[in-house]
Protein backbone atom coordinates (compact mmCIF):
# COMPACT_ATOMS: atom_id res chain seq x y z
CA UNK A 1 122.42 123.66 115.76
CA UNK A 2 119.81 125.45 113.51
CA UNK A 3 120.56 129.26 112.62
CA UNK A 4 118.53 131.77 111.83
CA UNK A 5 119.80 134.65 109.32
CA UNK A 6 118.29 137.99 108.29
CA UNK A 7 120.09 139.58 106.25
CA UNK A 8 118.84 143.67 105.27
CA UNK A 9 120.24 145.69 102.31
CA UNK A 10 119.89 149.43 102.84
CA UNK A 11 119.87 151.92 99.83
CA UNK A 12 123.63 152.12 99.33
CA UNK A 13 123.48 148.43 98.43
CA UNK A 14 125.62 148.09 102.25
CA UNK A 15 124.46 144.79 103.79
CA UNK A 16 124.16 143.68 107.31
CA UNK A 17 123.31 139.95 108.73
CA UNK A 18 121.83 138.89 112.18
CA UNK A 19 122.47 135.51 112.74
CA UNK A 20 120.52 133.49 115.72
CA UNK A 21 122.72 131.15 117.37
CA UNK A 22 120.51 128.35 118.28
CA UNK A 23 119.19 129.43 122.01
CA UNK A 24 121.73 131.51 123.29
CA UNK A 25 123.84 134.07 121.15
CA UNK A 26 123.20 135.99 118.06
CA UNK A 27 126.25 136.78 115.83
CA UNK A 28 126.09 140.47 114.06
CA UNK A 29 127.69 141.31 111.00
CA UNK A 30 127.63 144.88 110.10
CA UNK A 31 127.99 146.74 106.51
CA UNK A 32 131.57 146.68 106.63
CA UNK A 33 131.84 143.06 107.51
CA UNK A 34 132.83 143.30 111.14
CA UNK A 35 131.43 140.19 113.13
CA UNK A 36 130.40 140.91 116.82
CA UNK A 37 128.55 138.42 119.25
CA UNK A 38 126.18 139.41 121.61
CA UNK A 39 124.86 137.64 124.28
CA UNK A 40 121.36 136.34 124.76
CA UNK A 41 119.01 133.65 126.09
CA UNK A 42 115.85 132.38 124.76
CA UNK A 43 113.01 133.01 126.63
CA UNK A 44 109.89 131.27 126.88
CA UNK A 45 107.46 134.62 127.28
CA UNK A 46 104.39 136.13 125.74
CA UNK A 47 106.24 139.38 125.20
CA UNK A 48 109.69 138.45 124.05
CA UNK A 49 111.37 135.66 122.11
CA UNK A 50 114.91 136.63 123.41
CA UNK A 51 116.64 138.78 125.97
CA UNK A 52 119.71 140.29 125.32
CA UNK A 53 122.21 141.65 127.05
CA UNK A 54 123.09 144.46 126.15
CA UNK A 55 126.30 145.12 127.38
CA UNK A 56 127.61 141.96 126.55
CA UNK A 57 128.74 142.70 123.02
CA UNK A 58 132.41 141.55 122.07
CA UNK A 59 134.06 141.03 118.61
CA UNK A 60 132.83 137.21 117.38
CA UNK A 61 136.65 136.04 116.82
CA UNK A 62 137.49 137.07 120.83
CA UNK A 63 133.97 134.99 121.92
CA UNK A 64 135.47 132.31 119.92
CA UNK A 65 138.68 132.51 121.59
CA UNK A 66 137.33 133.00 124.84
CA UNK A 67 134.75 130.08 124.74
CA UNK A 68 137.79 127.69 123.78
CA UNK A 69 138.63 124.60 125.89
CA UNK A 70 142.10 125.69 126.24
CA UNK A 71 141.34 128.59 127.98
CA UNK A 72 138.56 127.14 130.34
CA UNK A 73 138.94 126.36 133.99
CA UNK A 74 136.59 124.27 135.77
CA UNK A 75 136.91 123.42 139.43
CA UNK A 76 134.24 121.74 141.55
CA UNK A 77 133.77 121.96 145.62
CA UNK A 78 132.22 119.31 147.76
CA UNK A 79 129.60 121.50 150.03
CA UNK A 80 129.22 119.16 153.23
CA UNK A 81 125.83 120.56 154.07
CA UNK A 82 123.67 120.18 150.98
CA UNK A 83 125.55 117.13 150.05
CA UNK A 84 126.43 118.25 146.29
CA UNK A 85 129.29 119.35 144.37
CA UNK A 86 129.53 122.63 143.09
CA UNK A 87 131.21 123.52 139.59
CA UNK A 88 132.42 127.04 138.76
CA UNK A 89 133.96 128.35 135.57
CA UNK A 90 136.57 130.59 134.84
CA UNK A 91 138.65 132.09 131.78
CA UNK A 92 142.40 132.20 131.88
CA UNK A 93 142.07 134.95 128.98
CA UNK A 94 139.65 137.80 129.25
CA UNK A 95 139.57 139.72 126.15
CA UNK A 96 138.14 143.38 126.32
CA UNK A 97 135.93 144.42 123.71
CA UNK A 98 137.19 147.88 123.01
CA UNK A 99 133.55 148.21 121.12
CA UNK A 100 132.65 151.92 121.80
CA UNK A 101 129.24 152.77 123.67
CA UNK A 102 128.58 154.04 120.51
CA UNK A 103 128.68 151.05 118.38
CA UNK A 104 127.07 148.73 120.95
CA UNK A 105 124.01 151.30 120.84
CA UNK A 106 124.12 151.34 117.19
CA UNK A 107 124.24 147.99 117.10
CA UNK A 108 121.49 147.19 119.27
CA UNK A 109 119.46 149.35 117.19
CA UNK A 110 120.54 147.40 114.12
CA UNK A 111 119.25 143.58 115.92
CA UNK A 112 116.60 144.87 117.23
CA UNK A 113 115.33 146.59 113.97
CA UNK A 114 116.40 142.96 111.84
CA UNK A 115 115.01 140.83 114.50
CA UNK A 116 111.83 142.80 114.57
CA UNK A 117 111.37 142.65 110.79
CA UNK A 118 110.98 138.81 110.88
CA UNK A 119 108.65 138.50 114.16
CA UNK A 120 111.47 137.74 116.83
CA UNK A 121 110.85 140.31 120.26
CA UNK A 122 113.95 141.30 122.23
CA UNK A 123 114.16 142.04 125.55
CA UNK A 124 116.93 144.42 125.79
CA UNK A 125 118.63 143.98 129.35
């Protein structure tokens, strides 16, 4: 998977790093080292690169956690009239952000400020 970082030093020498995660996901990582994911798609647009979702941001270590094949359930039904199996997905674990509305505004001012700075357009959603 090819990444993407941009990394921004402000004037107290305080660093923060967006990282693109290949076509869906961008992992943040603000001045004090905190890692949050956020969720996003790549878009094939004239306007936008990504979209994001904005409400979607969760610490990177519970996405990890959460995305895990232990704690994945797939199930698939047979649907007699179209003939096709359909597969749904659930999480045995749902871990809550706790991110403030706050932060996750702060922080989508921070991506959308890096990702700006090096050509990428976000659709905030």
């Amino acid at each position: 998977m090819n990444c993407k970082t941009i990394n921004n030093k402000n004037l107290n020498d305080m660093e923060d790093k967006l990282i693109i995660l290949g076509r869906a996901g961008f992992k943040y990582i603000d001045e004090n080292k905190i890692e949050y994911f956020i969720n996003s798609e790549m878009i094939i647009d004239k306007n936008y690169d990504f979209a994001v979702w904005s409400d979607s941001i969760e610490f990177y270590e519970n996405h990890l956690k959460r995305i895990h094949s232990d704690n994945i359930i797939y199930s698939e039904t047979y649907d007699k009239k179209s003939k096709c199996y359909n597969g749904k997905l659930e999480y045995k674990n749902k871990y809550p952000s706790n991110i403030s509305e706050g932060k996750k505004k702060h922080i989508i001012e921070r991506i959308t400020a890096l990702s700006y700075k090096q050509g990428v357009k976000l659709e905030i959603e």
